[in-house]
Protein backbone atom coordinates (compact mmCIF):
# COMPACT_ATOMS: atom_id res chain seq x y z
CA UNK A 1 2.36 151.53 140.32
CA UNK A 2 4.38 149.70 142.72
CA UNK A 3 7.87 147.91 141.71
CA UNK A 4 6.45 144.17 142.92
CA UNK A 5 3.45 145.22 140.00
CA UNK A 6 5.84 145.99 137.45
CA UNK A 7 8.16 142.73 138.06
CA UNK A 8 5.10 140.64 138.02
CA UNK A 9 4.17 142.10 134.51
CA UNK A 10 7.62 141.94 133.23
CA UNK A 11 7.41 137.93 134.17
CA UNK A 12 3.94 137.29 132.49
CA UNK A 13 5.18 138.86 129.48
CA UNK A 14 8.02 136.74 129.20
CA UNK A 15 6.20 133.43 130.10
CA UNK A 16 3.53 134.93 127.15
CA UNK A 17 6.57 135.31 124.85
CA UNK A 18 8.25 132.06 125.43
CA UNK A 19 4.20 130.21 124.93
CA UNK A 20 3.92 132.28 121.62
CA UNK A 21 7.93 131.31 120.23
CA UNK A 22 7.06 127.49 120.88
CA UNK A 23 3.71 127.90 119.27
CA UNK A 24 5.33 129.19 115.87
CA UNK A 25 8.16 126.76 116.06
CA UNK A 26 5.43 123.73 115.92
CA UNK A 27 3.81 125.54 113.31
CA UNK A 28 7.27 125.68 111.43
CA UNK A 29 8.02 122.09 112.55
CA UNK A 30 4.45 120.31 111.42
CA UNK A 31 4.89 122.33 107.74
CA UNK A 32 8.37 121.16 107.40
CA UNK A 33 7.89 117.59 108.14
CA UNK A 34 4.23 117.24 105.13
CA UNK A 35 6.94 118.54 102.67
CA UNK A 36 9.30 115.89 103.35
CA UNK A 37 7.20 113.11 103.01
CA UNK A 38 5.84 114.28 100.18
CA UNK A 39 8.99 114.82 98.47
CA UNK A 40 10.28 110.76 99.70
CA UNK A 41 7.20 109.92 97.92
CA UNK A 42 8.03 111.29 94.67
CA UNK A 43 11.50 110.01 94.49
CA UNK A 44 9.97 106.38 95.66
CA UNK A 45 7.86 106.54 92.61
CA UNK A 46 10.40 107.85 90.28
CA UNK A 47 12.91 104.81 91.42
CA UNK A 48 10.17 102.28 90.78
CA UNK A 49 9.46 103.84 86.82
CA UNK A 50 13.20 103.27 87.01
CA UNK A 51 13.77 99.98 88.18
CA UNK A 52 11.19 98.86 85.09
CA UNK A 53 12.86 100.41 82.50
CA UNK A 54 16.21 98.99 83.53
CA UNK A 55 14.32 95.42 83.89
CA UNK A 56 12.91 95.92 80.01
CA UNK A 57 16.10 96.63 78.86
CA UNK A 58 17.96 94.24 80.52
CA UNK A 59 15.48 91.38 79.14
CA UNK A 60 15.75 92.48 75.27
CA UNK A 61 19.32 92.40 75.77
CA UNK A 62 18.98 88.98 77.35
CA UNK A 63 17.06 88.37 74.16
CA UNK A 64 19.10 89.32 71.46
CA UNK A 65 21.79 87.54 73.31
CA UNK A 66 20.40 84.31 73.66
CA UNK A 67 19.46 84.77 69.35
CA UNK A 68 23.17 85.50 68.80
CA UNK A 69 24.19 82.40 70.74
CA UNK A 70 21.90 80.46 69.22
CA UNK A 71 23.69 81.09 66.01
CA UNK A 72 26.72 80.83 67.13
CA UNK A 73 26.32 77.31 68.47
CA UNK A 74 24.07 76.47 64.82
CA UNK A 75 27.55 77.39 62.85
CA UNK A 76 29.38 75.61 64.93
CA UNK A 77 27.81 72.64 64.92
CA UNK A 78 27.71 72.39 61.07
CA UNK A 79 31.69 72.75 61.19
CA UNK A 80 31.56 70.06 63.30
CA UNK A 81 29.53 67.80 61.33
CA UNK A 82 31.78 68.73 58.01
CA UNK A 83 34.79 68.08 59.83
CA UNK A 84 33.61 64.70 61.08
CA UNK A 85 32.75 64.03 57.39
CA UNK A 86 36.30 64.89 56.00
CA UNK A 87 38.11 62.78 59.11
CA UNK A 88 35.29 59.52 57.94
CA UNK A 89 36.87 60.18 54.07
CA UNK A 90 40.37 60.28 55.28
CA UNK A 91 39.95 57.13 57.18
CA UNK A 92 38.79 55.12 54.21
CA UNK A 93 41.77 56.77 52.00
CA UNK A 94 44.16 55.50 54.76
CA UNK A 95 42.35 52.05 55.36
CA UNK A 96 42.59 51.73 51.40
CA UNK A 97 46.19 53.05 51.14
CA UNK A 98 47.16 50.75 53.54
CA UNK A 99 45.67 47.53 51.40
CA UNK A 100 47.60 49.12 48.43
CA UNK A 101 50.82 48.99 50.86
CA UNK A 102 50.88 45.63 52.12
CA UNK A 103 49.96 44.17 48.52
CA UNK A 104 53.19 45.88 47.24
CA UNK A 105 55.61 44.43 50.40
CA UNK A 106 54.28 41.79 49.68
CA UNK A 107 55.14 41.81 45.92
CA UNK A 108 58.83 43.07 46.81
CA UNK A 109 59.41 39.98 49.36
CA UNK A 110 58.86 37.61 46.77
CA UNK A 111 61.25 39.30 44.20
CA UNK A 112 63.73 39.34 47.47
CA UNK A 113 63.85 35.50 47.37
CA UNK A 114 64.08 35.12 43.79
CA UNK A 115 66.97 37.88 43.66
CA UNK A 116 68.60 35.55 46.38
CA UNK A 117 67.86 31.88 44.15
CA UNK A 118 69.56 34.19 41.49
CA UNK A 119 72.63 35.05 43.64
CA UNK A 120 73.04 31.65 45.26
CA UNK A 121 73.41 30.16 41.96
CA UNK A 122 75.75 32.84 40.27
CA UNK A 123 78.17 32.31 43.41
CA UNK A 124 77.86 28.58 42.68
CA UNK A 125 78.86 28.96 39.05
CA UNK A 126 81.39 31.59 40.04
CA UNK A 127 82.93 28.80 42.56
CA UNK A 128 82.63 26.00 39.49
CA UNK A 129 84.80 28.06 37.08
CA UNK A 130 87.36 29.32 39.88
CA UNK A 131 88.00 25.19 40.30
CA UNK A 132 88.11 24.69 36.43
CA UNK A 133 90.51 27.34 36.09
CA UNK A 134 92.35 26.18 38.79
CA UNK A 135 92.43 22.30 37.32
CA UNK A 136 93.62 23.91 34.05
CA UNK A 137 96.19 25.98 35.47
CA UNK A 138 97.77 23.98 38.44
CA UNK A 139 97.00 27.09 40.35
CA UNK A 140 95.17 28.46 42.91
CA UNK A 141 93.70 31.81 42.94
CA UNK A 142 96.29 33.47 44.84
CA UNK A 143 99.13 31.94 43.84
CA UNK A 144 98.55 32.71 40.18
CA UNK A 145 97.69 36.53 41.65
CA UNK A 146 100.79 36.37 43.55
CA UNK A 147 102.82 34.97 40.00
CA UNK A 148 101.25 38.17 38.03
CA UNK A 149 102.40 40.28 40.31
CA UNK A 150 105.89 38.88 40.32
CA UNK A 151 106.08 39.27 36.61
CA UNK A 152 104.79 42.54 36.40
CA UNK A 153 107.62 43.99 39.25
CA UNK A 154 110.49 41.69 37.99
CA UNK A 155 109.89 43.21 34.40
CA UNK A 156 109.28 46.60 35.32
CA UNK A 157 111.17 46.84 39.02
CA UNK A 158 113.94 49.29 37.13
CA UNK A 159 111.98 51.48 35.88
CA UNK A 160 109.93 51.94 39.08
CA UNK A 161 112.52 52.33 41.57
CA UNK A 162 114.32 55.10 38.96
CA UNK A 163 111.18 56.98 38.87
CA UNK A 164 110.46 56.92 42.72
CA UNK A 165 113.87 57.76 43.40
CA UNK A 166 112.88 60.83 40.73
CA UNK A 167 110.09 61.52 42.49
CA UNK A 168 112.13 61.58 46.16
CA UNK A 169 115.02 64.02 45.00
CA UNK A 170 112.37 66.25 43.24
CA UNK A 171 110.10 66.50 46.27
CA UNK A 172 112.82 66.91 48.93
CA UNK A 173 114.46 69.46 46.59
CA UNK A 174 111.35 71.42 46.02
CA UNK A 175 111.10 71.41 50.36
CA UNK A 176 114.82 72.12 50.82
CA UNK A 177 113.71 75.35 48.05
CA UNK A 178 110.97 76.08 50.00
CA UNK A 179 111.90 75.98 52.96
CA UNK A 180 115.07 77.90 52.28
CA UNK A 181 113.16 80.48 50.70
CA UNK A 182 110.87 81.15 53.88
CA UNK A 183 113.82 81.05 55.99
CA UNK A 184 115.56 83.98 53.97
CA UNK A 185 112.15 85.56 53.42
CA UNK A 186 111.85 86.08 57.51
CA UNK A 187 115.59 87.02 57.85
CA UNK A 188 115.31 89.67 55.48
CA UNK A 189 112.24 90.98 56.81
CA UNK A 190 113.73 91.49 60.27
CA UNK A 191 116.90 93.05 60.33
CA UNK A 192 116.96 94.03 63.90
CA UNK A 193 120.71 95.29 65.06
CA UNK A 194 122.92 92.84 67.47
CA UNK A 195 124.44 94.45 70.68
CA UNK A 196 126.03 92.00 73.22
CA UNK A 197 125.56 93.36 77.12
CA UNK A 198 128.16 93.89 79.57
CA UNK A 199 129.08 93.31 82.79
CA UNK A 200 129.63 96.85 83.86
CA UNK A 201 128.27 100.06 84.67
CA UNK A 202 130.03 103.55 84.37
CA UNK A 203 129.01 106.10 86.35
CA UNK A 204 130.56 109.74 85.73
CA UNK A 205 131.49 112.10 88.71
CA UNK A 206 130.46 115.39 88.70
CA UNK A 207 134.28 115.63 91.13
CA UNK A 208 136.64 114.16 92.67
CA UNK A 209 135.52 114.75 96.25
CA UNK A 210 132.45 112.90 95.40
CA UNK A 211 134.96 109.70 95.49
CA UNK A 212 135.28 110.61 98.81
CA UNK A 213 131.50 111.02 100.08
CA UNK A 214 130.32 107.82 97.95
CA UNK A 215 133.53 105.52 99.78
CA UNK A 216 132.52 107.79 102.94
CA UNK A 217 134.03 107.32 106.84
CA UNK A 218 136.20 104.31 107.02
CA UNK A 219 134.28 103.34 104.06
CA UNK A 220 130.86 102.92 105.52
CA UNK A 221 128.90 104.40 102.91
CA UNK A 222 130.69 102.17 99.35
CA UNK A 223 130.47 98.93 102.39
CA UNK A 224 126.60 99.56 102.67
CA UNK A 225 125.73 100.29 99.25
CA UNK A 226 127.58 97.20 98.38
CA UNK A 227 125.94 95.23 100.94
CA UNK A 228 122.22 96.54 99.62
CA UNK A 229 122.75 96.29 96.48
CA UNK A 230 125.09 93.16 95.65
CA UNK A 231 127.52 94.85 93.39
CA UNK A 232 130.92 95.55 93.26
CA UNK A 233 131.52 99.39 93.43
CA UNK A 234 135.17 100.46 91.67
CA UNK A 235 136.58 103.38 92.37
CA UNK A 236 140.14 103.99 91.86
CA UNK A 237 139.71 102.44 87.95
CA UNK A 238 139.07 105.36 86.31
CA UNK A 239 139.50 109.16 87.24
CA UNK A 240 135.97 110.69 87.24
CA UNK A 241 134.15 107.73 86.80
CA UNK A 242 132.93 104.61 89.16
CA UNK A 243 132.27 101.28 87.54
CA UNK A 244 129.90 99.35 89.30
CA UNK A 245 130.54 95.57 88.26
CA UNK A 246 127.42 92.61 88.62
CA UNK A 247 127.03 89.35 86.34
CA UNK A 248 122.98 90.16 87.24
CA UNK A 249 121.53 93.64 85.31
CA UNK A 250 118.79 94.12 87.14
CA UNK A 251 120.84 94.69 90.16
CA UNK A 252 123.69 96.56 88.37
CA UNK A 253 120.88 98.88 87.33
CA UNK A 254 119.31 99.37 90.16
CA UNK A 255 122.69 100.04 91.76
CA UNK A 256 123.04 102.29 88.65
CA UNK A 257 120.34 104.25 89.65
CA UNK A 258 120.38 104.52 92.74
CA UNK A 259 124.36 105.69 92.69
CA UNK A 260 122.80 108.41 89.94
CA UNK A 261 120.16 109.93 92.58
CA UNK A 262 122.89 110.10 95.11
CA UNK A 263 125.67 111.87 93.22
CA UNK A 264 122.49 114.76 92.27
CA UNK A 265 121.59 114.78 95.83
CA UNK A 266 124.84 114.95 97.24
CA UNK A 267 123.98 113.74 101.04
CA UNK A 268 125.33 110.34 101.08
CA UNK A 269 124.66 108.33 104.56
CA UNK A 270 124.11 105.02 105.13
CA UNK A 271 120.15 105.42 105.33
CA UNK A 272 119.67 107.78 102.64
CA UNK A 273 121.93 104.74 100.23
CA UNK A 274 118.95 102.53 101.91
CA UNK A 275 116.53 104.60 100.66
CA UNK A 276 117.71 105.32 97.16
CA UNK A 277 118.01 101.82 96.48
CA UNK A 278 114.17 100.90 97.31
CA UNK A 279 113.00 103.75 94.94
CA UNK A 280 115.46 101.89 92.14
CA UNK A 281 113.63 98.59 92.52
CA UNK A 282 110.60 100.54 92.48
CA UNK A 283 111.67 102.16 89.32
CA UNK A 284 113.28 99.38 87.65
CA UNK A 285 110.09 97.48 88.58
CA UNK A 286 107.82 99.92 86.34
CA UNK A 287 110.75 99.86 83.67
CA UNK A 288 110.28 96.27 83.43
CA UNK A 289 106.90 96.49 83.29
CA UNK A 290 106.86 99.24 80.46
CA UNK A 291 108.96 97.11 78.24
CA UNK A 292 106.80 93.46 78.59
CA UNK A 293 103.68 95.95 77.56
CA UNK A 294 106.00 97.93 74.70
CA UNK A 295 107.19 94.02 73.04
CA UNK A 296 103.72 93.03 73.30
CA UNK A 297 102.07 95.52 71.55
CA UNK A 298 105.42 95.15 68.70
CA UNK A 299 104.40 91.52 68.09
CA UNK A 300 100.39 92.65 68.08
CA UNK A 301 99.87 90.22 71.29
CA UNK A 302 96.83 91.21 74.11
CA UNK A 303 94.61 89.91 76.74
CA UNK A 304 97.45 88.26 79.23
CA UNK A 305 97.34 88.55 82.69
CA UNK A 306 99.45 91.41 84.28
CA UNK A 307 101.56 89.50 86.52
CA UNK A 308 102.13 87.09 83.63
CA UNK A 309 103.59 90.79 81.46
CA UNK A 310 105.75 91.92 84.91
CA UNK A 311 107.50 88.75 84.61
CA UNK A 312 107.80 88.53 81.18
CA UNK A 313 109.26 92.01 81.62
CA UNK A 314 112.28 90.88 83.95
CA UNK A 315 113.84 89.21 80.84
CA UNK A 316 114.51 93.01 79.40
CA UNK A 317 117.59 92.88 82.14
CA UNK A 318 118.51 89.19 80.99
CA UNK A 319 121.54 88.09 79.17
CA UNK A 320 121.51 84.58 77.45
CA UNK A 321 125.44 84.55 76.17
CA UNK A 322 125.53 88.44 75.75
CA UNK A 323 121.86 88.07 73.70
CA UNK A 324 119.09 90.49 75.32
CA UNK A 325 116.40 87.39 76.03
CA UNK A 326 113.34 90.17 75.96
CA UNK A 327 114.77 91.09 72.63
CA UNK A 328 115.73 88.06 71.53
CA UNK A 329 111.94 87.10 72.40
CA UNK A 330 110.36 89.85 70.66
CA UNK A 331 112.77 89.21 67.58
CA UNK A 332 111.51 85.41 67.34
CA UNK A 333 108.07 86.21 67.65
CA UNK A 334 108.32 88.43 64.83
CA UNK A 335 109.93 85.15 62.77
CA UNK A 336 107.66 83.07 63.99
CA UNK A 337 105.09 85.08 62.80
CA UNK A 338 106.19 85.45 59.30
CA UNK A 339 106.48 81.58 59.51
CA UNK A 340 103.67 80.45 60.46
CA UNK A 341 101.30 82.71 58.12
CA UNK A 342 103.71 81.44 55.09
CA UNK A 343 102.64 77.86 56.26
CA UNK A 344 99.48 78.57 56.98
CA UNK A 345 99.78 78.20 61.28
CA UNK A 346 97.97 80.06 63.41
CA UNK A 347 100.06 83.26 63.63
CA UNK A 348 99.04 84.27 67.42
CA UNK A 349 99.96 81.25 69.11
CA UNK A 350 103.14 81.00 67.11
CA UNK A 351 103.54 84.76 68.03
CA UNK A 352 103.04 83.91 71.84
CA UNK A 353 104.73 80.91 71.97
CA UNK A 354 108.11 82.59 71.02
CA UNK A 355 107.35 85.71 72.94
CA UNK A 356 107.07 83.35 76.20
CA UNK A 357 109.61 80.74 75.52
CA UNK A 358 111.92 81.75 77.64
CA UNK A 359 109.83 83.60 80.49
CA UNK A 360 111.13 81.06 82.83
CA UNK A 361 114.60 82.26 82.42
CA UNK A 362 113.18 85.33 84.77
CA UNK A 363 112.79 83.21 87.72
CA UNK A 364 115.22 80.57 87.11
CA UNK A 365 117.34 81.51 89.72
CA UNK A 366 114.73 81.47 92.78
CA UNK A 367 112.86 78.53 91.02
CA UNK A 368 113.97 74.51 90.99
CA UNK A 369 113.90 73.21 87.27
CA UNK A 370 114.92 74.38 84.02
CA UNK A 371 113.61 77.36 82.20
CA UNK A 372 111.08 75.01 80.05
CA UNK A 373 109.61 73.51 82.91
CA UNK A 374 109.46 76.98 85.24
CA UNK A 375 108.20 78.28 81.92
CA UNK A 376 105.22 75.96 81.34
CA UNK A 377 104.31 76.14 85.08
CA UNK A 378 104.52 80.10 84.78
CA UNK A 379 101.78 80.06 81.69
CA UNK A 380 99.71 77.21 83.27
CA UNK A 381 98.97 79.05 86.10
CA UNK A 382 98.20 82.36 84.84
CA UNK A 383 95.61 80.55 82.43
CA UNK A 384 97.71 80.60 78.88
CA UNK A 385 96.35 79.24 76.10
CA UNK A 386 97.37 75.00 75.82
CA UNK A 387 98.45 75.56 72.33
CA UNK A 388 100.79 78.49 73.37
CA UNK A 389 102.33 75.87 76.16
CA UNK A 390 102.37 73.12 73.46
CA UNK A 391 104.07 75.81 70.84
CA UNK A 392 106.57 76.57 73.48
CA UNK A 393 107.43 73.42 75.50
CA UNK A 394 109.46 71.86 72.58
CA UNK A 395 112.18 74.87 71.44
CA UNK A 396 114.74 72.53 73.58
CA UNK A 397 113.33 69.25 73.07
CA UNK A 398 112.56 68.75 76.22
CA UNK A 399 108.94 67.85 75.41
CA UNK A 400 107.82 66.41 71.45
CA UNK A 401 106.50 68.56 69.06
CA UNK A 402 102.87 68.25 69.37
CA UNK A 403 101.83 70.89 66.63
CA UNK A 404 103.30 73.22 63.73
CA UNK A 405 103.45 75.79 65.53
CA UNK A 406 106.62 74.07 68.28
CA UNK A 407 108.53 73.63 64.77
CA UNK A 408 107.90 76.74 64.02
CA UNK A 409 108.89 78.58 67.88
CA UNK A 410 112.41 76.10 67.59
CA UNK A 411 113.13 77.23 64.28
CA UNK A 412 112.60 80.92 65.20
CA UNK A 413 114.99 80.47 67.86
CA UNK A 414 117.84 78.77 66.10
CA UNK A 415 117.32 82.02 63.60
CA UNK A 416 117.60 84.59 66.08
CA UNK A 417 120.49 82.69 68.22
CA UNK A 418 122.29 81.69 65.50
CA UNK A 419 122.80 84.99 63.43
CA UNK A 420 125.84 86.30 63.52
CA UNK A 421 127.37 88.21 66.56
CA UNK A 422 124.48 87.20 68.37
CA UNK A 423 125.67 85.46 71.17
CA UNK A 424 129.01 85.00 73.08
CA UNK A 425 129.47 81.89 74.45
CA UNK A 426 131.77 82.90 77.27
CA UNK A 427 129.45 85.27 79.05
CA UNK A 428 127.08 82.71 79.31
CA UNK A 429 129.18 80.37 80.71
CA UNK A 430 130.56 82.75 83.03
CA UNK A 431 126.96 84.23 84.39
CA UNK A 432 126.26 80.41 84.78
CA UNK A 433 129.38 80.30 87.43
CA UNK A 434 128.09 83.30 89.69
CA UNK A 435 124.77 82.30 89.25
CA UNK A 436 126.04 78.57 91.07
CA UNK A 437 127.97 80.26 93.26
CA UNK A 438 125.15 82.00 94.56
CA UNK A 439 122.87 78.83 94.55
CA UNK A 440 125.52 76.79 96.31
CA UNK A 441 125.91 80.31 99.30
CA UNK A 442 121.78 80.63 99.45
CA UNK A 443 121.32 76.87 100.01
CA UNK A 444 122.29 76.71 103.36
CA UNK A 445 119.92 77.53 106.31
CA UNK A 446 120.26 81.22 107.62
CA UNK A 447 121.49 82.59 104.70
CA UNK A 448 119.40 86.11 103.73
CA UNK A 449 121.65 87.27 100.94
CA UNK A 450 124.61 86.43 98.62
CA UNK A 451 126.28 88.16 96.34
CA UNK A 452 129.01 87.07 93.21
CA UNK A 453 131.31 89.79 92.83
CA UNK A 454 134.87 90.55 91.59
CA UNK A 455 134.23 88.04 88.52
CA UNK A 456 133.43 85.54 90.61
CA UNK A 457 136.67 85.32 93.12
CA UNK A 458 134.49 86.11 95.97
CA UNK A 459 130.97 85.44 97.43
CA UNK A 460 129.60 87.59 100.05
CA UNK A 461 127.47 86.35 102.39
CA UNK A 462 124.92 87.77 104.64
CA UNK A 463 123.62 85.97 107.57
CA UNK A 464 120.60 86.14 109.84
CA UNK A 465 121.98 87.57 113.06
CA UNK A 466 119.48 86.17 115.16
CA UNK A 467 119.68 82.55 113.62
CA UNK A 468 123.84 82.37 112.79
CA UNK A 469 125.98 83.03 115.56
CA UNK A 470 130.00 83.69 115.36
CA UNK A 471 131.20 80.52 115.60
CA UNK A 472 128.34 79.37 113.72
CA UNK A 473 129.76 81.79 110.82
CA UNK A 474 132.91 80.46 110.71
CA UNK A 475 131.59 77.26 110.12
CA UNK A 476 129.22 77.96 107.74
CA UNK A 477 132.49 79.88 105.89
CA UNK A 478 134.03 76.23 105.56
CA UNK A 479 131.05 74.93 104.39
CA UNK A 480 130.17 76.61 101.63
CA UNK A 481 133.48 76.65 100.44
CA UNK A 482 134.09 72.87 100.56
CA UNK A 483 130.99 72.55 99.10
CA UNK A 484 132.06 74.68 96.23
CA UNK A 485 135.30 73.57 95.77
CA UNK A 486 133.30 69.84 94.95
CA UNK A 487 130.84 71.20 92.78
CA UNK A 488 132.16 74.22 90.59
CA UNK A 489 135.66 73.99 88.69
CA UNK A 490 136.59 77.63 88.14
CA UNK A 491 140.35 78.91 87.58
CA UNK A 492 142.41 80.18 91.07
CA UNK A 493 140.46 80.39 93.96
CA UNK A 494 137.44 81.76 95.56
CA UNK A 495 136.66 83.50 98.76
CA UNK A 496 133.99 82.81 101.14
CA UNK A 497 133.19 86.04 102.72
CA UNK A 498 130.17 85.83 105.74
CA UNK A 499 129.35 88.75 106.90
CA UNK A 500 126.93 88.35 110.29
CA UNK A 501 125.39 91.90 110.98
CA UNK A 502 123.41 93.09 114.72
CA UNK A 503 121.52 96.55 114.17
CA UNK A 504 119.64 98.32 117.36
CA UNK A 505 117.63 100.57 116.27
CA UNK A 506 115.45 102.77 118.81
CA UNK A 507 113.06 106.01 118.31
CA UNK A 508 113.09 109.16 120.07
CA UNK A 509 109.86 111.16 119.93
């Protein structure tokens, strides 16, 4: 058999094979597709039973629905029909009532007018016996009221003004008693100790040679701490000690301080005093904070502002006539308190109103007015309470005594003042004098600092370089102290001491 015979067999079996594979797959196909119908037919038929059970149910539910809302709407409408029975019976209640009503007004108008006939003609027999009486007596009504009256003070007019006058020495001795014994009560109660301040400052030396490195070359270092701090330094007073003399304690203390860190760090230069004496205020400046929180919390007083407690704190380095004014406050509020709950005040604002009656003494000095005034702007603006301002105003008269509680803040501070050893009229007066002096120096135009020392014989002065030239010193010199010598009277003389300062100061890096 040839190779074209047994390719051309090869290819009719194929063409056979692919003939029979098509055949079968119709076969498959045809069988296949009866089943399918067949099977969409049953699930038609099955949707349809279905559809008519769901339609059965859903109309006997429709039924029973339509029953209950039939009977609904039946009970509601008898409800109705009762209610619109009861509203018809009220109405004929009411429409009777109101027949029942205007038959009684009507009944209570006509005894009106015949209560008036009545009065008319009791006021008419009333005036008929007045003018009898008066025809009898010769007198009219008042006139023979006035003569009663006459006769009944002429006869008893002794015995009346004895028993008010009775009446007037008992009462004003049982409020002198009173009074007194409140008074002494709050003494008594407080028995805080007196210590007058100074105007001084020792400072002990740990040697002699530290004379020498606090004066330093040619006295730079005693001329600059003098200049930065305002005080008067003494050296050659006592041996081992510097005094360090200022009418002002805040600045002697910070100058107290500041002297203190120097001596324990030994390396005393111009810059370094400079230095010390910014971390004094700095120190001082919590201090005073510390003790405005410490005599608030004494007197049980809270809720002010802070800045209003840092400036109530200054007064702790305050002197009014040798008196401590933060103590002096915190020992009034304490009377005040005792006071005002023995009288029945209001014990807080008594309380604050003594604690802040002098907080205008701590910025007196930079401020124009007196203390009450700077006081009462002080509180106003850092929202105090008006009845603390009213309780405070009036401890100098300036302003009336608007409640109890201003008595009460004047009386505590005649007590405290006035006890004995208190206060020392001559250091008050004399702090007044520096205090002027300085005024009088830092009212004139390109002044930056000036400073009372040696008791008040001279004022230093320090000028803005760049504003006050030599000449311009000079003349400023003579200003001042013709100014002062017209203003102030003050025993010997004074001296006017302007100091005009240049600094250039440069960097290396």
């Amino acid at each position: 058999m040839s190779t074209l015979t047994v390719v051309l067999l090869l290819a009719a079996a194929v063409v056979v094979g692919i003939a029979a594979g098509y055949f079968l797959r119709w076969l498959v196909a045809l069988g296949q597709k009866g089943s399918a119908e067949i099977q969409v037919k049953q699930k038609l038929l099955e949707a349809r039973e279905q559809a008519k059970n769901i339609l059965a149910e859903g109309e006997k539910q429709a039924g029973q629905l339509e029953i209950a809302l039939r009977e609904e709407f039946r009970v509601k409408e008898e409800a109705l029909v009762a209610k619109e029975k009861r509203v018809g019976e009220k109405e004929s209640y009411l429409d009777k009532r109101q027949l029942d009503l205007d038959r009684e007004a009507d009944r209570v108008k006509g005894q009106i007018e015949e209560i008036k006939k009545i009065k008319e003609r009791a006021d008419a027999l009333i005036v008929e016996r007045e003018k009898a009486l008066e025809a009898v007596a010769h007198l009219t009504e008042e006139e023979a009221k006035e003569k009663l009256v006459d006769a009944v003070r002429q006869e008893h007019e002794e015995d009346i003004m004895v028993r008010i006058q009775k009446m007037e020495l008992e009462g004003k001795e049982r409020l002198e008693t009173k009074a007194r014994d409140i008074l002494t009560t709050a003494i008594h109660r407080l028995g805080n100790s007196v210590h007058a301040d100074v105007l001084t400052s020792n400072i002990p030396l740990p040697s002699e040679e530290m004379k020498g490195k606090i004066i330093g070359r040619e006295g730079r270092n005693i001329r600059t701490f003098e200049r930065v701090t305002g005080v008067d330094v003494l050296v050659d007073e006592t041996p081992g000690m510097i005094t360090l003399s200022c009418f002002d304690p805040v600045r002697r203390q910070i100058a107290r301080i500041a002297l203190e860190n120097l001596i324990i760090d030994q390396r005393i230069q111009p810059a370094k005093i400079e230095d010390a004496v910014i971390k004094a205020r700095d120190e001082i400046a919590k201090v005073m904070k510390e003790k405005a929180d410490q005599a608030a919390y004494e007197v049980g007083l809270h809720g002010f502002d802070p800045r209003l407690m840092g400036i109530l704190g200054r007064l702790y380095f305050r002197t009014s006539y040798g008196q401590n004014v933060l103590q002096h406050s915190t020992e009034m509020a304490h009377i005040a308190g005792m006071i005002a709950a023995e009288l029945g005040a209001d014990v807080k604002v008594a309380k604050a109103g003594a604690l802040f009656h002098d907080i205008g003494k701590a910025v007196d000095h930079a401020v124009q007015g007196t203390h009450v005034e700077i006081g009462r702007r002080i509180l106003e603006k850092f929202g105090a309470d008006k009845r603390i301002i009213q309780a405070m105003q009036a401890h100098h008269e300036e302003y009336p005594y608007e409640t109890i509680e201003s008595y009460i803040v004047q009386v505590a501070d005649a007590i405290s003042g006035g006890r004995p050893g208190a206060r020392r009229d001559s250091v008050e007066n004399y702090i007044k004098r520096l205090t002027e002096l300085e005024n009088i120096a830092t009212s004139f135009a390109g002044v930056e600092k000036a400073y009372a020392i040696q008791a008040g014989r001279e004022v230093r002065i320090f000028v803005k370089p760049e504003e006050i030239s030599d000449m311009a010193a000079r003349e400023l010199a003579r200003n001042i102290a013709m100014r002062v010598e017209n203003e102030m009277k003050y025993p010997g003389e004074v001296k006017i001491n302007v100091i005009r300062e240049s600094r250039a100061v440069e960097f290396a890096r």
